[in-house]
Each structure stands twice: as structure tokens, then as C-alpha cells.
Protein backbone atom coordinates (compact mmCIF):
# COMPACT_ATOMS: atom_id res chain seq x y z
CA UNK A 1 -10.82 44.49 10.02
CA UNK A 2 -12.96 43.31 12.95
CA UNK A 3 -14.83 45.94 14.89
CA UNK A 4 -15.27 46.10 19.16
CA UNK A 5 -17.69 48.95 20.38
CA UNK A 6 -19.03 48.78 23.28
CA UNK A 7 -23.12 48.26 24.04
CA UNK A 8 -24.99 49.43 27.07
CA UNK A 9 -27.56 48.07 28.29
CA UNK A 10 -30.12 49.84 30.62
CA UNK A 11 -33.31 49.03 33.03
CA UNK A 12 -35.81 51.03 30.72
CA UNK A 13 -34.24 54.70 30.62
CA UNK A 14 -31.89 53.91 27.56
CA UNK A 15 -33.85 56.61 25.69
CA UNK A 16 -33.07 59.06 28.12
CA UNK A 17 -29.23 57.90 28.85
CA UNK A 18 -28.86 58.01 24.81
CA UNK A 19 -30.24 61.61 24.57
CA UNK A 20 -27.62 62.63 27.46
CA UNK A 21 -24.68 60.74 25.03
CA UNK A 22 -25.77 62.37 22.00
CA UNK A 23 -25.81 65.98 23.62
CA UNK A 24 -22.24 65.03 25.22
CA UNK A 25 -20.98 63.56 21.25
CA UNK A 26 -23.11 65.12 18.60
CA UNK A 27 -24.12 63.74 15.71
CA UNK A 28 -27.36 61.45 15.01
CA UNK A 29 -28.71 58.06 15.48
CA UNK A 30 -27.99 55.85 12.82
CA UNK A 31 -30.50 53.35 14.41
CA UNK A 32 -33.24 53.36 17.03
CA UNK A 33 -35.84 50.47 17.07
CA UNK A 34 -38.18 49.66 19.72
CA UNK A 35 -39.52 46.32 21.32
CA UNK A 36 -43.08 47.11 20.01
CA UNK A 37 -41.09 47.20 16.20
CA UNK A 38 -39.84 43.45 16.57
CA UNK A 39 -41.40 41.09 14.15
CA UNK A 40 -44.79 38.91 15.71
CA UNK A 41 -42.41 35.98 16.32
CA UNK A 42 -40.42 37.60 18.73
CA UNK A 43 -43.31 37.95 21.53
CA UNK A 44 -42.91 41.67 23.46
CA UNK A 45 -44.33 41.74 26.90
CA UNK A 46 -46.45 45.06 26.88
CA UNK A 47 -44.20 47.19 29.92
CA UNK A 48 -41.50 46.49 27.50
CA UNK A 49 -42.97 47.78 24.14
CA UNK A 50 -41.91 51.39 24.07
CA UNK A 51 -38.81 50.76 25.62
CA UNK A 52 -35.09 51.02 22.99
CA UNK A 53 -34.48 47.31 21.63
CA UNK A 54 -31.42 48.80 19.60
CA UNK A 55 -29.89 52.26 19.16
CA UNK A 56 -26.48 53.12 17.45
CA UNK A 57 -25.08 56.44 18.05
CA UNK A 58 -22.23 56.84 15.85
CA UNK A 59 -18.70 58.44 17.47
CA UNK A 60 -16.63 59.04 14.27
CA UNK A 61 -13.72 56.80 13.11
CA UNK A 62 -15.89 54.36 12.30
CA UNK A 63 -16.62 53.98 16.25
CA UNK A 64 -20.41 53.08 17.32
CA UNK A 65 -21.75 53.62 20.73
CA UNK A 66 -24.90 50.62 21.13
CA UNK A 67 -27.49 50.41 23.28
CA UNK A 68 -31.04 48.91 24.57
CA UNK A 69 -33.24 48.59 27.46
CA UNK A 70 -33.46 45.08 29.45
CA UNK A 71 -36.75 43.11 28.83
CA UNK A 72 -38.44 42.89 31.95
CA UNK A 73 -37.73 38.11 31.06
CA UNK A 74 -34.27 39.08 31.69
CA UNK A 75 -34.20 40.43 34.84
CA UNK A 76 -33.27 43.51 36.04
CA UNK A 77 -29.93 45.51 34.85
CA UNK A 78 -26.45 44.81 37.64
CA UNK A 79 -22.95 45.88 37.19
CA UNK A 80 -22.82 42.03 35.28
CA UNK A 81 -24.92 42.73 32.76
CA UNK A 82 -24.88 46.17 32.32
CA UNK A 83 -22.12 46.13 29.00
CA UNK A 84 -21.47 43.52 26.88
CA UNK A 85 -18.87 44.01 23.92
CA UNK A 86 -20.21 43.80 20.57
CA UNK A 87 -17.94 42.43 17.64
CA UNK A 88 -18.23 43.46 13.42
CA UNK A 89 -16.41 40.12 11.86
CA UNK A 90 -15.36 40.49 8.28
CA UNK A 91 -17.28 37.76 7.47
CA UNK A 92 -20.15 35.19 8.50
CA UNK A 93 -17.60 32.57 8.36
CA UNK A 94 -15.30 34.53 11.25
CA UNK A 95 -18.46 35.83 12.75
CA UNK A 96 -19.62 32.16 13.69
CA UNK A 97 -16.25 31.14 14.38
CA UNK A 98 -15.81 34.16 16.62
CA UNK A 99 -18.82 32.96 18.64
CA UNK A 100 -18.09 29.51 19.37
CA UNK A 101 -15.20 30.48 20.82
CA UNK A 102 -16.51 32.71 22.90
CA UNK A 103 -19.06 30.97 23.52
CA UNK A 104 -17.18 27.37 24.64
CA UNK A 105 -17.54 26.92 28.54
CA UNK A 106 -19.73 29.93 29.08
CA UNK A 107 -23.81 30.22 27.82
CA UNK A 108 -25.47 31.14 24.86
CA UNK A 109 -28.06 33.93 25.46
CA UNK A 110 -29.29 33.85 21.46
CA UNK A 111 -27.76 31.34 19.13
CA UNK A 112 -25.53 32.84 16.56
CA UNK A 113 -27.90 32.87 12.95
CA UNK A 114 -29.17 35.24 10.58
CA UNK A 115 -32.16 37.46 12.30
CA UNK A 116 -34.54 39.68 10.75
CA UNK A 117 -32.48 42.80 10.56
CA UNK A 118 -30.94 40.47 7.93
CA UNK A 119 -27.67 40.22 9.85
CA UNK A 120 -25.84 37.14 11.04
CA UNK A 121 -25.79 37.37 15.09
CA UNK A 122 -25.81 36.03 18.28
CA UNK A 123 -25.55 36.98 22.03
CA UNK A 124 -23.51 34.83 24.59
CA UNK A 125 -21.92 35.19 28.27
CA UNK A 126 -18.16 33.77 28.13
CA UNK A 127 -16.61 31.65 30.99
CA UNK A 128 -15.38 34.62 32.65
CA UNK A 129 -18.93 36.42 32.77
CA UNK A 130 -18.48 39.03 30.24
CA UNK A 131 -21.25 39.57 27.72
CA UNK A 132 -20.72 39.40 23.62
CA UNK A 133 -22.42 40.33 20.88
CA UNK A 134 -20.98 38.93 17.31
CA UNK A 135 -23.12 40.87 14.24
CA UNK A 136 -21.85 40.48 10.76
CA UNK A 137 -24.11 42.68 8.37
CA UNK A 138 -24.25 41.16 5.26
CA UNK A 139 -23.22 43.19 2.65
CA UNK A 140 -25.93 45.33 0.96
CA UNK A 141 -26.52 45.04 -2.84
């Protein structure tokens, strides 16, 4: 079954804002990465190295709440771009197909292909102006 949890994105205090959820929901990170962790070809711009790239704080139920801080090339954080909705597919196939649609009359922030973290993703803004995320994790094995 496809997944929806919602991902928040902050102007650099996502660290802080994620410590505040976790004290409010228990439980641990399942994931924090920072900028300054990305692999050399994705360039970092040094204000933005220490800042959260990714962090999943898991709500039970199989329920994820996501996160990262802005890079400072993006622009600052509004009431636009503040959530996006990020989507689990069942597969790469429904992933891409997922995205497309999404995609079709609105922009593609990062193309939809298989990254480092060794999952199929990509990022896009739909014709309405609300912000995706499609992520299939390959299965493990």
C-alpha cells in the first residue's frame, strides 16, 4: 500500500523543531543526515553544512514524520514551501508513474531517479503549488 507522511521543511532550525517533536512523540530517529554528509557530487555551500538534509522521526503505525533545513540556493522557507507531501509507492514502476503525474503542468525540483541513499526519488511542485516527494526504497537483500 502507498504511504503519505508529511515532510517539513525549515530555514535552518530543523534540528531544534525535531528535538521539540520528539519530546512531544517519543521514540527515536530512524534517520538524521546532514548537508556536510552528502556525497562530493552534490556541492554543499558551507552556511549550509551542519544544517538537517533528512530526518525521520517515526510516529507508530507505520507513520513517519520527515524533515530538513532549506539550502540557503533555495531561498528562504514561506508558508509555500514550508510542507511538501512525501509518497512510499509499492514499486519503482508506480513510483515514476506517480511522479509524472504529479509532475505534468507543474515543475520538477529533482528529477525522479535512483540517488545515493540507493532509493528511487524525486522532488516536484504540482500545478496547484503543492510540493511532492515520491521515494521508493528498494528492497534490501
Amino acid at each position: 500500500m502507498t504511504s503519505i507522511n508529511p515532510y517539513l521543511t525549515f530555514d535552518g532550525n530543523c534540528e531544534e523543531a525535531f528535538g521539540f517533536y520528539k519530546s512531544v512523540f517519543g521514540g527515536e530517529y530512524s534517520y538524521i543526515q546532514r548537508f556536510s554528509e552528502a556525497p562530493p557530487e552534490m556541492p554543499v555551500a558551507a552556511e549550509d553544512a551542519d544544517k538537517v538534509m533528512h530526518v525521520s522521526l517515526p510516529l507508530g503505525d507505520g507513520q513517519v514524520l520527515m524533515g530538513s533545513d532549506q539550502p540557503a540556493e533555495r531561498g528562504g522557507v514561506n508558508a509555500g514551501n514550508s510542507i511538501s507531501i512525501s509518497i512510499g509507492p509499492e514499486s519503482a514502476d508506480e513510483g515514476r508513474r506517480i511522479f509524472e503525474a504529479l509532475a505534468g503542468g507543474g515543475s520538477v525540483v529533482m528529477p525522479y531517479e535512483t540517488q545515493f541513499w540507493g532509493a528511487d526519488y524525486g522532488m516536484c511542485i504540482d500545478r496547484f503549488g503543492i510540493g511532492w516527494m515520491v521515494n521508493y526504497e528498494h528492497p534490501q537483500g
